[in-house]
Every structure is written in structure tokens, then in C-alpha cells.
PDB file of N, CA and C in Angstrom:
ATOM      1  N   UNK A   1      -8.346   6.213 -14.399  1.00  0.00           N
ATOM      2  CA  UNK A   1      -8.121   4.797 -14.142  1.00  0.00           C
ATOM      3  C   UNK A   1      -9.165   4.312 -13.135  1.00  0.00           C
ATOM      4  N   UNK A   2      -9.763   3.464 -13.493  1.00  0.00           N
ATOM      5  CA  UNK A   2     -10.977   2.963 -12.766  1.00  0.00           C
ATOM      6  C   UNK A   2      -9.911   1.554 -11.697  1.00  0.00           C
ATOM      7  N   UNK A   3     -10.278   1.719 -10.966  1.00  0.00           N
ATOM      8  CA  UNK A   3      -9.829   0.424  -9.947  1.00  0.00           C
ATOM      9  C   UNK A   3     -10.380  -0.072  -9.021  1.00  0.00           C
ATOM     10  N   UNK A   4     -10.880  -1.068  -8.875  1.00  0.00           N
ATOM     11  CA  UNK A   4     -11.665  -2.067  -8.408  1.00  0.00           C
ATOM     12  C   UNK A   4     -10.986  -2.221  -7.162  1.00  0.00           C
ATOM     13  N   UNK A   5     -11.292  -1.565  -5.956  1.00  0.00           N
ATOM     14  CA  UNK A   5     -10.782  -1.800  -4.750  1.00  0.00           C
ATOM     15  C   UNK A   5     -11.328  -2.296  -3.604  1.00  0.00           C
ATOM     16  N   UNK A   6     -10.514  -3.407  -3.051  1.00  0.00           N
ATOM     17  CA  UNK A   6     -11.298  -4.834  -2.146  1.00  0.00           C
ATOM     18  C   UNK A   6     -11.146  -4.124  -0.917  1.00  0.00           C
ATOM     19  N   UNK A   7     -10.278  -3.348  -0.382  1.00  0.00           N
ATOM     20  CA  UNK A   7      -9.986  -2.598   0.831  1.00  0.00           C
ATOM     21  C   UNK A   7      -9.546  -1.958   1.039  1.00  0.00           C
ATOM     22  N   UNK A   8      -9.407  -0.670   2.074  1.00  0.00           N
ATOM     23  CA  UNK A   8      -8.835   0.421   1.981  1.00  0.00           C
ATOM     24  C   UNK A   8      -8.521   0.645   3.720  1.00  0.00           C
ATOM     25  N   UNK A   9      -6.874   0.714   3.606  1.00  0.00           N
ATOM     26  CA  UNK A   9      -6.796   1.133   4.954  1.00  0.00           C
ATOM     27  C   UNK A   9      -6.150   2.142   4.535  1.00  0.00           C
ATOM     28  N   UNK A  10      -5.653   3.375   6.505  1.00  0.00           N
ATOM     29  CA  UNK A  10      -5.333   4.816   6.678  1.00  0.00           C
ATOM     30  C   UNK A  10      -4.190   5.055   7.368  1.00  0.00           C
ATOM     31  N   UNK A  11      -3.482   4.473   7.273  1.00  0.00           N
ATOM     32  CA  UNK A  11      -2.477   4.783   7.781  1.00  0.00           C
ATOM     33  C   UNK A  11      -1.354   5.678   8.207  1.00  0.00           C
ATOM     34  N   UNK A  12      -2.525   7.021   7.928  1.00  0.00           N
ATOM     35  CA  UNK A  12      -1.715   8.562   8.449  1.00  0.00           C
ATOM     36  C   UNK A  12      -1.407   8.866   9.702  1.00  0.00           C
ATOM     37  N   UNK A  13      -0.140   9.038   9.910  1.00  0.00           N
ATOM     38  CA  UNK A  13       0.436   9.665  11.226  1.00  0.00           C
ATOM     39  C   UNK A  13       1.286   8.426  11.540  1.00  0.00           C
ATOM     40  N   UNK A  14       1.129   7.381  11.237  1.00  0.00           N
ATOM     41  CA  UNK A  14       2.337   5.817  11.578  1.00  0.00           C
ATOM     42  C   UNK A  14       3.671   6.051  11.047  1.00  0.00           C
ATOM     43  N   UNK A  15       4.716   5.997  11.865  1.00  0.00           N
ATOM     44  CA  UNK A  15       5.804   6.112  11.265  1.00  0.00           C
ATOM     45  C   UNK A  15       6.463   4.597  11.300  1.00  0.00           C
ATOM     46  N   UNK A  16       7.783   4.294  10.299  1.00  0.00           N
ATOM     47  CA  UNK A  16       8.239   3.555   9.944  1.00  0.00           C
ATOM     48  C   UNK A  16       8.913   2.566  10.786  1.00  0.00           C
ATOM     49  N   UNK A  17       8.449   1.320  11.162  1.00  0.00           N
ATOM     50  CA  UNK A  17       7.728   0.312  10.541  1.00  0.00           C
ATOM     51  C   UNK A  17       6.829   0.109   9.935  1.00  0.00           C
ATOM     52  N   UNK A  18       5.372   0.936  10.796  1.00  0.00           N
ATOM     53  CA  UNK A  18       4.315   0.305  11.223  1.00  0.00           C
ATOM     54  C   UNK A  18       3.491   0.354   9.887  1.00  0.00           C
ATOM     55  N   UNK A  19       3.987   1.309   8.844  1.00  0.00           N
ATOM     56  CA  UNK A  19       2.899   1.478   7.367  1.00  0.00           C
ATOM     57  C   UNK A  19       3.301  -0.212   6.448  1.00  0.00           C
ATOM     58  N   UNK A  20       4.400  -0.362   6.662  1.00  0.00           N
ATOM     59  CA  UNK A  20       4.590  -1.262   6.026  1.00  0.00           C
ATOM     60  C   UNK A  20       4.237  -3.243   6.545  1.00  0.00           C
ATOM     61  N   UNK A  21       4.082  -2.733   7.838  1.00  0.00           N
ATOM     62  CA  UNK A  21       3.807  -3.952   8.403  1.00  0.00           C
ATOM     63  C   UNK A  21       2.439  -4.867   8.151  1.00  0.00           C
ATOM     64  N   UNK A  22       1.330  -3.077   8.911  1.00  0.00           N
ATOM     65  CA  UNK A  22       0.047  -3.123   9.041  1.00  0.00           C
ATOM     66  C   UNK A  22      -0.040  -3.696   6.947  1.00  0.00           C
ATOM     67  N   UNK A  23       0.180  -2.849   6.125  1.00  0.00           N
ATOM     68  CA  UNK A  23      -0.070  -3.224   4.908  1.00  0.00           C
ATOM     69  C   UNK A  23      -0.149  -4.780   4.545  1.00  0.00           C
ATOM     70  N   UNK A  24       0.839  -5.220   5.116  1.00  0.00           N
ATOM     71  CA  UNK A  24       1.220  -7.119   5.338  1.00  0.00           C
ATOM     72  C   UNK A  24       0.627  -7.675   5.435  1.00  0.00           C
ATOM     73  N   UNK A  25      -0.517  -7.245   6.590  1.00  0.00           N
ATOM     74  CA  UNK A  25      -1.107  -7.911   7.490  1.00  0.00           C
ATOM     75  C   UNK A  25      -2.352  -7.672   6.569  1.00  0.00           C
ATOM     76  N   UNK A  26      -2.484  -6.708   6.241  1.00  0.00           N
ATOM     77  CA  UNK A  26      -3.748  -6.160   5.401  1.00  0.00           C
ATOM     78  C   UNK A  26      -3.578  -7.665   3.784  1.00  0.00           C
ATOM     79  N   UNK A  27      -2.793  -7.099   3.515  1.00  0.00           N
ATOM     80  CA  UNK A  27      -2.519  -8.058   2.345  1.00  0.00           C
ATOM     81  C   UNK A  27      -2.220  -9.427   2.382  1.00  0.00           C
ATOM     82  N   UNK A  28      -2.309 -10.172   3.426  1.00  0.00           N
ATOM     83  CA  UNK A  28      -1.865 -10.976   4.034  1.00  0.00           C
ATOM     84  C   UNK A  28      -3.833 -12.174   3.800  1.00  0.00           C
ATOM     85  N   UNK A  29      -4.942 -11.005   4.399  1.00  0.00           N
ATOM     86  CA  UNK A  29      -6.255 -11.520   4.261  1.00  0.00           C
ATOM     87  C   UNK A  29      -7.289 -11.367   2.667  1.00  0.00           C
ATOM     88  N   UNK A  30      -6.215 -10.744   2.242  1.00  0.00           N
ATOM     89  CA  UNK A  30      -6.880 -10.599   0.434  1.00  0.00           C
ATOM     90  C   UNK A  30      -6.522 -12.176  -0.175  1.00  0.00           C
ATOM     91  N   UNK A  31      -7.219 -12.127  -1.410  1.00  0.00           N
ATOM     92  CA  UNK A  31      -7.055 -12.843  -2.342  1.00  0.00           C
ATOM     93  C   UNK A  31      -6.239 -12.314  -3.242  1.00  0.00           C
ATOM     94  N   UNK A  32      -5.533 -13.902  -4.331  1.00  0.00           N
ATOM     95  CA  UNK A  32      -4.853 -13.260  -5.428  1.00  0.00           C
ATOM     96  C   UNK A  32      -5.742 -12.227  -6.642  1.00  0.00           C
ATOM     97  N   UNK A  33      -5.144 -11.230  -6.485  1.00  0.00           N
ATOM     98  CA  UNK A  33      -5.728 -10.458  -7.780  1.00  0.00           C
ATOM     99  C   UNK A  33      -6.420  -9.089  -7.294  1.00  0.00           C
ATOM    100  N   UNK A  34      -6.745  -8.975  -5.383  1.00  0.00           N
ATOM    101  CA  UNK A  34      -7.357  -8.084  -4.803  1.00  0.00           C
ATOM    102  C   UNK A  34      -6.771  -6.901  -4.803  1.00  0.00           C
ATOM    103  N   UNK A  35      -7.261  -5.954  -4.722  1.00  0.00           N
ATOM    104  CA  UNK A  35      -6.685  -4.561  -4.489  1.00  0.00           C
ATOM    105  C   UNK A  35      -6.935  -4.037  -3.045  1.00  0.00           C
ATOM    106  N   UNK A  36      -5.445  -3.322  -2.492  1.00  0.00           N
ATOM    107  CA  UNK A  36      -5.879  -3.026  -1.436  1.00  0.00           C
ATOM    108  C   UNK A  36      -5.060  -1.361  -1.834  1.00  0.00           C
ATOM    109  N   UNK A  37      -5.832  -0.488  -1.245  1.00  0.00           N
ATOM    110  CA  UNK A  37      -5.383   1.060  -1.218  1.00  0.00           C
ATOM    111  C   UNK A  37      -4.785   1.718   0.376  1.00  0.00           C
ATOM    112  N   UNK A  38      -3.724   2.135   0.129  1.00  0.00           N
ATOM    113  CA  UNK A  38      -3.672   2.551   1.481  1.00  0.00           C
ATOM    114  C   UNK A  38      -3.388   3.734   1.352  1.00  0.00           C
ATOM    115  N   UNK A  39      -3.417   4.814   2.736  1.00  0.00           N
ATOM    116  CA  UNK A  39      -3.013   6.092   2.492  1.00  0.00           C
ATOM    117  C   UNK A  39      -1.962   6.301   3.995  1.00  0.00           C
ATOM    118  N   UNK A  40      -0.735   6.314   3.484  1.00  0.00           N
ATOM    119  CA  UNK A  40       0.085   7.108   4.485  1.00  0.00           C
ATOM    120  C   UNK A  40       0.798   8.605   4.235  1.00  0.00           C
ATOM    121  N   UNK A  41       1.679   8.853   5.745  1.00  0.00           N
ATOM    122  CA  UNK A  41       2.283   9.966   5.364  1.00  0.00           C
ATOM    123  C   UNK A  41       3.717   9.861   5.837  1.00  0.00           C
ATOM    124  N   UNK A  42       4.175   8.588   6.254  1.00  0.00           N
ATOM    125  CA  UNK A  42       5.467   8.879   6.807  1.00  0.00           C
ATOM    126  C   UNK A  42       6.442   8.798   5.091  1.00  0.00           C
ATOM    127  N   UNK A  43       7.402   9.419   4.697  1.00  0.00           N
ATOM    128  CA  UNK A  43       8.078   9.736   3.649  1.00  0.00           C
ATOM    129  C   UNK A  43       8.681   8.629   3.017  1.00  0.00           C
ATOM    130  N   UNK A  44       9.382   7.766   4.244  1.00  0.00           N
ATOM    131  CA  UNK A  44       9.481   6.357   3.883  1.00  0.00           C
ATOM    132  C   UNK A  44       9.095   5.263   3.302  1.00  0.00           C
ATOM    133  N   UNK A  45       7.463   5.354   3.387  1.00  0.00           N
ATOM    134  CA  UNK A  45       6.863   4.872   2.946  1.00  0.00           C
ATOM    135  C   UNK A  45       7.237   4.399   1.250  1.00  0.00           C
ATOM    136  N   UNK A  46       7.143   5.412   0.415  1.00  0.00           N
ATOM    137  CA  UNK A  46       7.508   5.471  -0.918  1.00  0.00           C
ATOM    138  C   UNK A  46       8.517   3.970  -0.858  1.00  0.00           C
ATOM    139  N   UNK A  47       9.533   4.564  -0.311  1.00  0.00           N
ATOM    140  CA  UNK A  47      10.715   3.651  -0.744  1.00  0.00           C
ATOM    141  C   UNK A  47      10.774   1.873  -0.103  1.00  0.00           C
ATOM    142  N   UNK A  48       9.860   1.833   1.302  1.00  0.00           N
ATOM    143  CA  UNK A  48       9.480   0.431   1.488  1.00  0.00           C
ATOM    144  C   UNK A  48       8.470  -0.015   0.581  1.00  0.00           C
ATOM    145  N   UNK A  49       7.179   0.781   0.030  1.00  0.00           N
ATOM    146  CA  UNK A  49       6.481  -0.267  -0.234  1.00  0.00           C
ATOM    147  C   UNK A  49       7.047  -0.547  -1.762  1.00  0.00           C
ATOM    148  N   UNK A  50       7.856   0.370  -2.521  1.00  0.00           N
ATOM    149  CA  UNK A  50       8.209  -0.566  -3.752  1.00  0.00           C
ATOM    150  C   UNK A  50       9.335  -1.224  -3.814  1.00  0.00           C
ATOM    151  N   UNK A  51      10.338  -1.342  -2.703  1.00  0.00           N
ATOM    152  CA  UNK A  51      11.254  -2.471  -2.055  1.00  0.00           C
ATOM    153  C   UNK A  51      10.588  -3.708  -2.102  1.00  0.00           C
ATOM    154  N   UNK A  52       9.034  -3.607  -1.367  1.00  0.00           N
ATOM    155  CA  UNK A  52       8.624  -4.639  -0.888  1.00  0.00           C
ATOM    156  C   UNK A  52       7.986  -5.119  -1.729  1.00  0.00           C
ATOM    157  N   UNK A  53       7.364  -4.289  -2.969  1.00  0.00           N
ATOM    158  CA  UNK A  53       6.564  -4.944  -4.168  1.00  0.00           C
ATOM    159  C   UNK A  53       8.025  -5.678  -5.234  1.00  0.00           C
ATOM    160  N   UNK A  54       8.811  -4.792  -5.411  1.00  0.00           N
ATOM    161  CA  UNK A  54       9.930  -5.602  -5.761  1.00  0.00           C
ATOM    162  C   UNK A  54      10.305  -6.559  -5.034  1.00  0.00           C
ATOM    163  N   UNK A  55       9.895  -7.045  -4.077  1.00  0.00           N
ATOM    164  CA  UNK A  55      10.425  -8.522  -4.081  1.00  0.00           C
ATOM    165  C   UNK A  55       9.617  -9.232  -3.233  1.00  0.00           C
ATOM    166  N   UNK A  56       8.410  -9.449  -3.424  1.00  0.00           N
ATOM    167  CA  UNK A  56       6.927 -10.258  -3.436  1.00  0.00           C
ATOM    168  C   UNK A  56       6.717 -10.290  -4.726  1.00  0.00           C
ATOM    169  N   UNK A  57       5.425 -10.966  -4.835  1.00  0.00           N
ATOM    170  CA  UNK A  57       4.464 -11.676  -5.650  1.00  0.00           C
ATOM    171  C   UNK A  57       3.213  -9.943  -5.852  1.00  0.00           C
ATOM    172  N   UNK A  58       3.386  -9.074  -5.108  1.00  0.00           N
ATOM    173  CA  UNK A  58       2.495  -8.202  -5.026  1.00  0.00           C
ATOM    174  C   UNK A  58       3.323  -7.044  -5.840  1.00  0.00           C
ATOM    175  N   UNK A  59       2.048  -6.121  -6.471  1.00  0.00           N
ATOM    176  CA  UNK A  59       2.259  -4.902  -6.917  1.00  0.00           C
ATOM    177  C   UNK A  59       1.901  -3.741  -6.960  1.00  0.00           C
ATOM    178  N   UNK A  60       2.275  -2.515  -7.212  1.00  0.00           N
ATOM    179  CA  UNK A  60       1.680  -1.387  -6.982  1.00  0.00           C
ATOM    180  C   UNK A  60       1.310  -0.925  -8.240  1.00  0.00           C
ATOM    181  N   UNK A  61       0.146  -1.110  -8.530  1.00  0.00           N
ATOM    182  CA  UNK A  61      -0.477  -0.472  -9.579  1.00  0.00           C
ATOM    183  C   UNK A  61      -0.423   0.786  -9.846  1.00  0.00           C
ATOM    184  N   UNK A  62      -0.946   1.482  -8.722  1.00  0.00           N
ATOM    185  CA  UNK A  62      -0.978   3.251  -8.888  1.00  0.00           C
ATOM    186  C   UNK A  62      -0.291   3.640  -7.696  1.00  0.00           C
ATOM    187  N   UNK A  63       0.069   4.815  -7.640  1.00  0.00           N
ATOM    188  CA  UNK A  63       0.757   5.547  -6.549  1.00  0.00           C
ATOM    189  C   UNK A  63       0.467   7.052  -7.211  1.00  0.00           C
ATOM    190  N   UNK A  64       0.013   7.971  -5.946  1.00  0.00           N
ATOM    191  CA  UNK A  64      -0.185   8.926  -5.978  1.00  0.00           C
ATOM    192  C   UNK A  64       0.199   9.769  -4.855  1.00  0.00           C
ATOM    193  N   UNK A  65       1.517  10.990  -5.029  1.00  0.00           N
ATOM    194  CA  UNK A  65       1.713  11.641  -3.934  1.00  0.00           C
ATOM    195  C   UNK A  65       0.971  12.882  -4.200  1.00  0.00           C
ATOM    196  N   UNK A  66       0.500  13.291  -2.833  1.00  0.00           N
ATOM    197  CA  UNK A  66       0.006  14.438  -2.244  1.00  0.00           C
ATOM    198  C   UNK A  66       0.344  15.390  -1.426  1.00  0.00           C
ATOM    199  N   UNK A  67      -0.243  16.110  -1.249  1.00  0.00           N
ATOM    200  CA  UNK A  67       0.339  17.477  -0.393  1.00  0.00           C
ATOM    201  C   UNK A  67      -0.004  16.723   0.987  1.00  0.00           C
ATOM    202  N   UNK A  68      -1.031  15.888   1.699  1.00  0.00           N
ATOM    203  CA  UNK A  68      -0.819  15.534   2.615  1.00  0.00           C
ATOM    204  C   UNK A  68      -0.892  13.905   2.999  1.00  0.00           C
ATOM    205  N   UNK A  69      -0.541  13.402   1.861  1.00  0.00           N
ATOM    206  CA  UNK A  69      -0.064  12.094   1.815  1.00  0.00           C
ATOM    207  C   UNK A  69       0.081  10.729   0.492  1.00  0.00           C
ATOM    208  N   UNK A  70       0.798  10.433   0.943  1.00  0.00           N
ATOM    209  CA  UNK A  70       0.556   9.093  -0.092  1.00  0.00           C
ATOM    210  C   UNK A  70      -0.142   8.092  -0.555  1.00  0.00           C
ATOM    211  N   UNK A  71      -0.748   7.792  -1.591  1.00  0.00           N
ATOM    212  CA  UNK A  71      -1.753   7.271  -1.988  1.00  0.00           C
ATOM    213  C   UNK A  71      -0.808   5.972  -2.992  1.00  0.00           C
ATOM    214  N   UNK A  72      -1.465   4.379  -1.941  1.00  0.00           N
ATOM    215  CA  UNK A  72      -0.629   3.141  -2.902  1.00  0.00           C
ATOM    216  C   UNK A  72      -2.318   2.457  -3.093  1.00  0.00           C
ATOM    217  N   UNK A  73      -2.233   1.822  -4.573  1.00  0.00           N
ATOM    218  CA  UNK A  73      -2.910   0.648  -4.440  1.00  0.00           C
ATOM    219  C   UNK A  73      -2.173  -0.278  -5.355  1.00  0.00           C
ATOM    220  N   UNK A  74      -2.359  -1.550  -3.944  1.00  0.00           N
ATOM    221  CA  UNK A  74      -1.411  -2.495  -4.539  1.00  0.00           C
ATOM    222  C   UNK A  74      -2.623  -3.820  -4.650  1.00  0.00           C
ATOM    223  N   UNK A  75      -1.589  -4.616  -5.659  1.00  0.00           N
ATOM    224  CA  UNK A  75      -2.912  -5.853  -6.039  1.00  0.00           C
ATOM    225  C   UNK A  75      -1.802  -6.779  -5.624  1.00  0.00           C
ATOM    226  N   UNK A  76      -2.523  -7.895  -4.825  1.00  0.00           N
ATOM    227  CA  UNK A  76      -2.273  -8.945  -4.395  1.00  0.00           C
ATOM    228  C   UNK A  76      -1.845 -10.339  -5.344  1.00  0.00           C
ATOM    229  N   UNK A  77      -0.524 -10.402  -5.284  1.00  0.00           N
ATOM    230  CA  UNK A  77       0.231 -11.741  -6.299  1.00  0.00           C
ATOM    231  C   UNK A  77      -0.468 -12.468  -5.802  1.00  0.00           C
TER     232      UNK A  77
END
């Protein structure tokens, strides 16, 4: 899967709030249609950011877990 990505933040070692906030804020300066990739590791993660794509305008295209972290890229509603 080829994906056209506008930004990429790192968000390893942040625990829960802060992956989901910083992402906000990140997605917050994109345009509609942008991709932003992030990589965390707190476990939580998983389950806020597709809470939070379920109920925004935004989505998670790909998700990829790893042995040392999670891999989202989400495109901007």
C-alpha cells in the first residue's frame, strides 16, 4: 500500500492522554484529505484512536502493530 504521507509524528514512550491529544493537535494543522502517521507505544492507544476516528470526520486508513509499537495513519475528514 503506497501512502502519501503529509506528516509523521513519534510518539513513543507518552502514555495516555498525551498520544491522543498531541495527534489532535497534529491533525488539527492538516488539510482535508492529508495523511498524518504516527507511531506510539502506550497499549491504549489502539482503542482511543479508533474511538476517536469513529466519531470525527477523520480516519484510519492503515494500522500496523509491532513488537515495539503501533503504527496509525490517519487521513484528515
Amino acid at each position: 500500500m503506497d501512502i502519501q504521507v503529509v506528516q509523521e509524528i513519534d510518539l513513543r514512550g507518552l502514555e495516555c492522554p498525551m498520544p491522543l491529544l498531541k495527534t489532535k493537535l497534529a491533525l488539527n494543522a492538516l488539510g482535508p484529505g492529508d495523511v498524518l502517521k504516527v507511531a506510539a507505544t502506550d497499549p491504549a492507544s489502539e482503542k482511543d484512536f479508533y474511538l476517536f476516528a469513529n466519531q470525527s470526520s477523520n480516519r484510519i486508513i492503515n494500522f500496523q502493530r509491532e513488537k515495539e509499537a503501533y503504527f496509525y495513519w490517519i487521513e484528515k475528514g
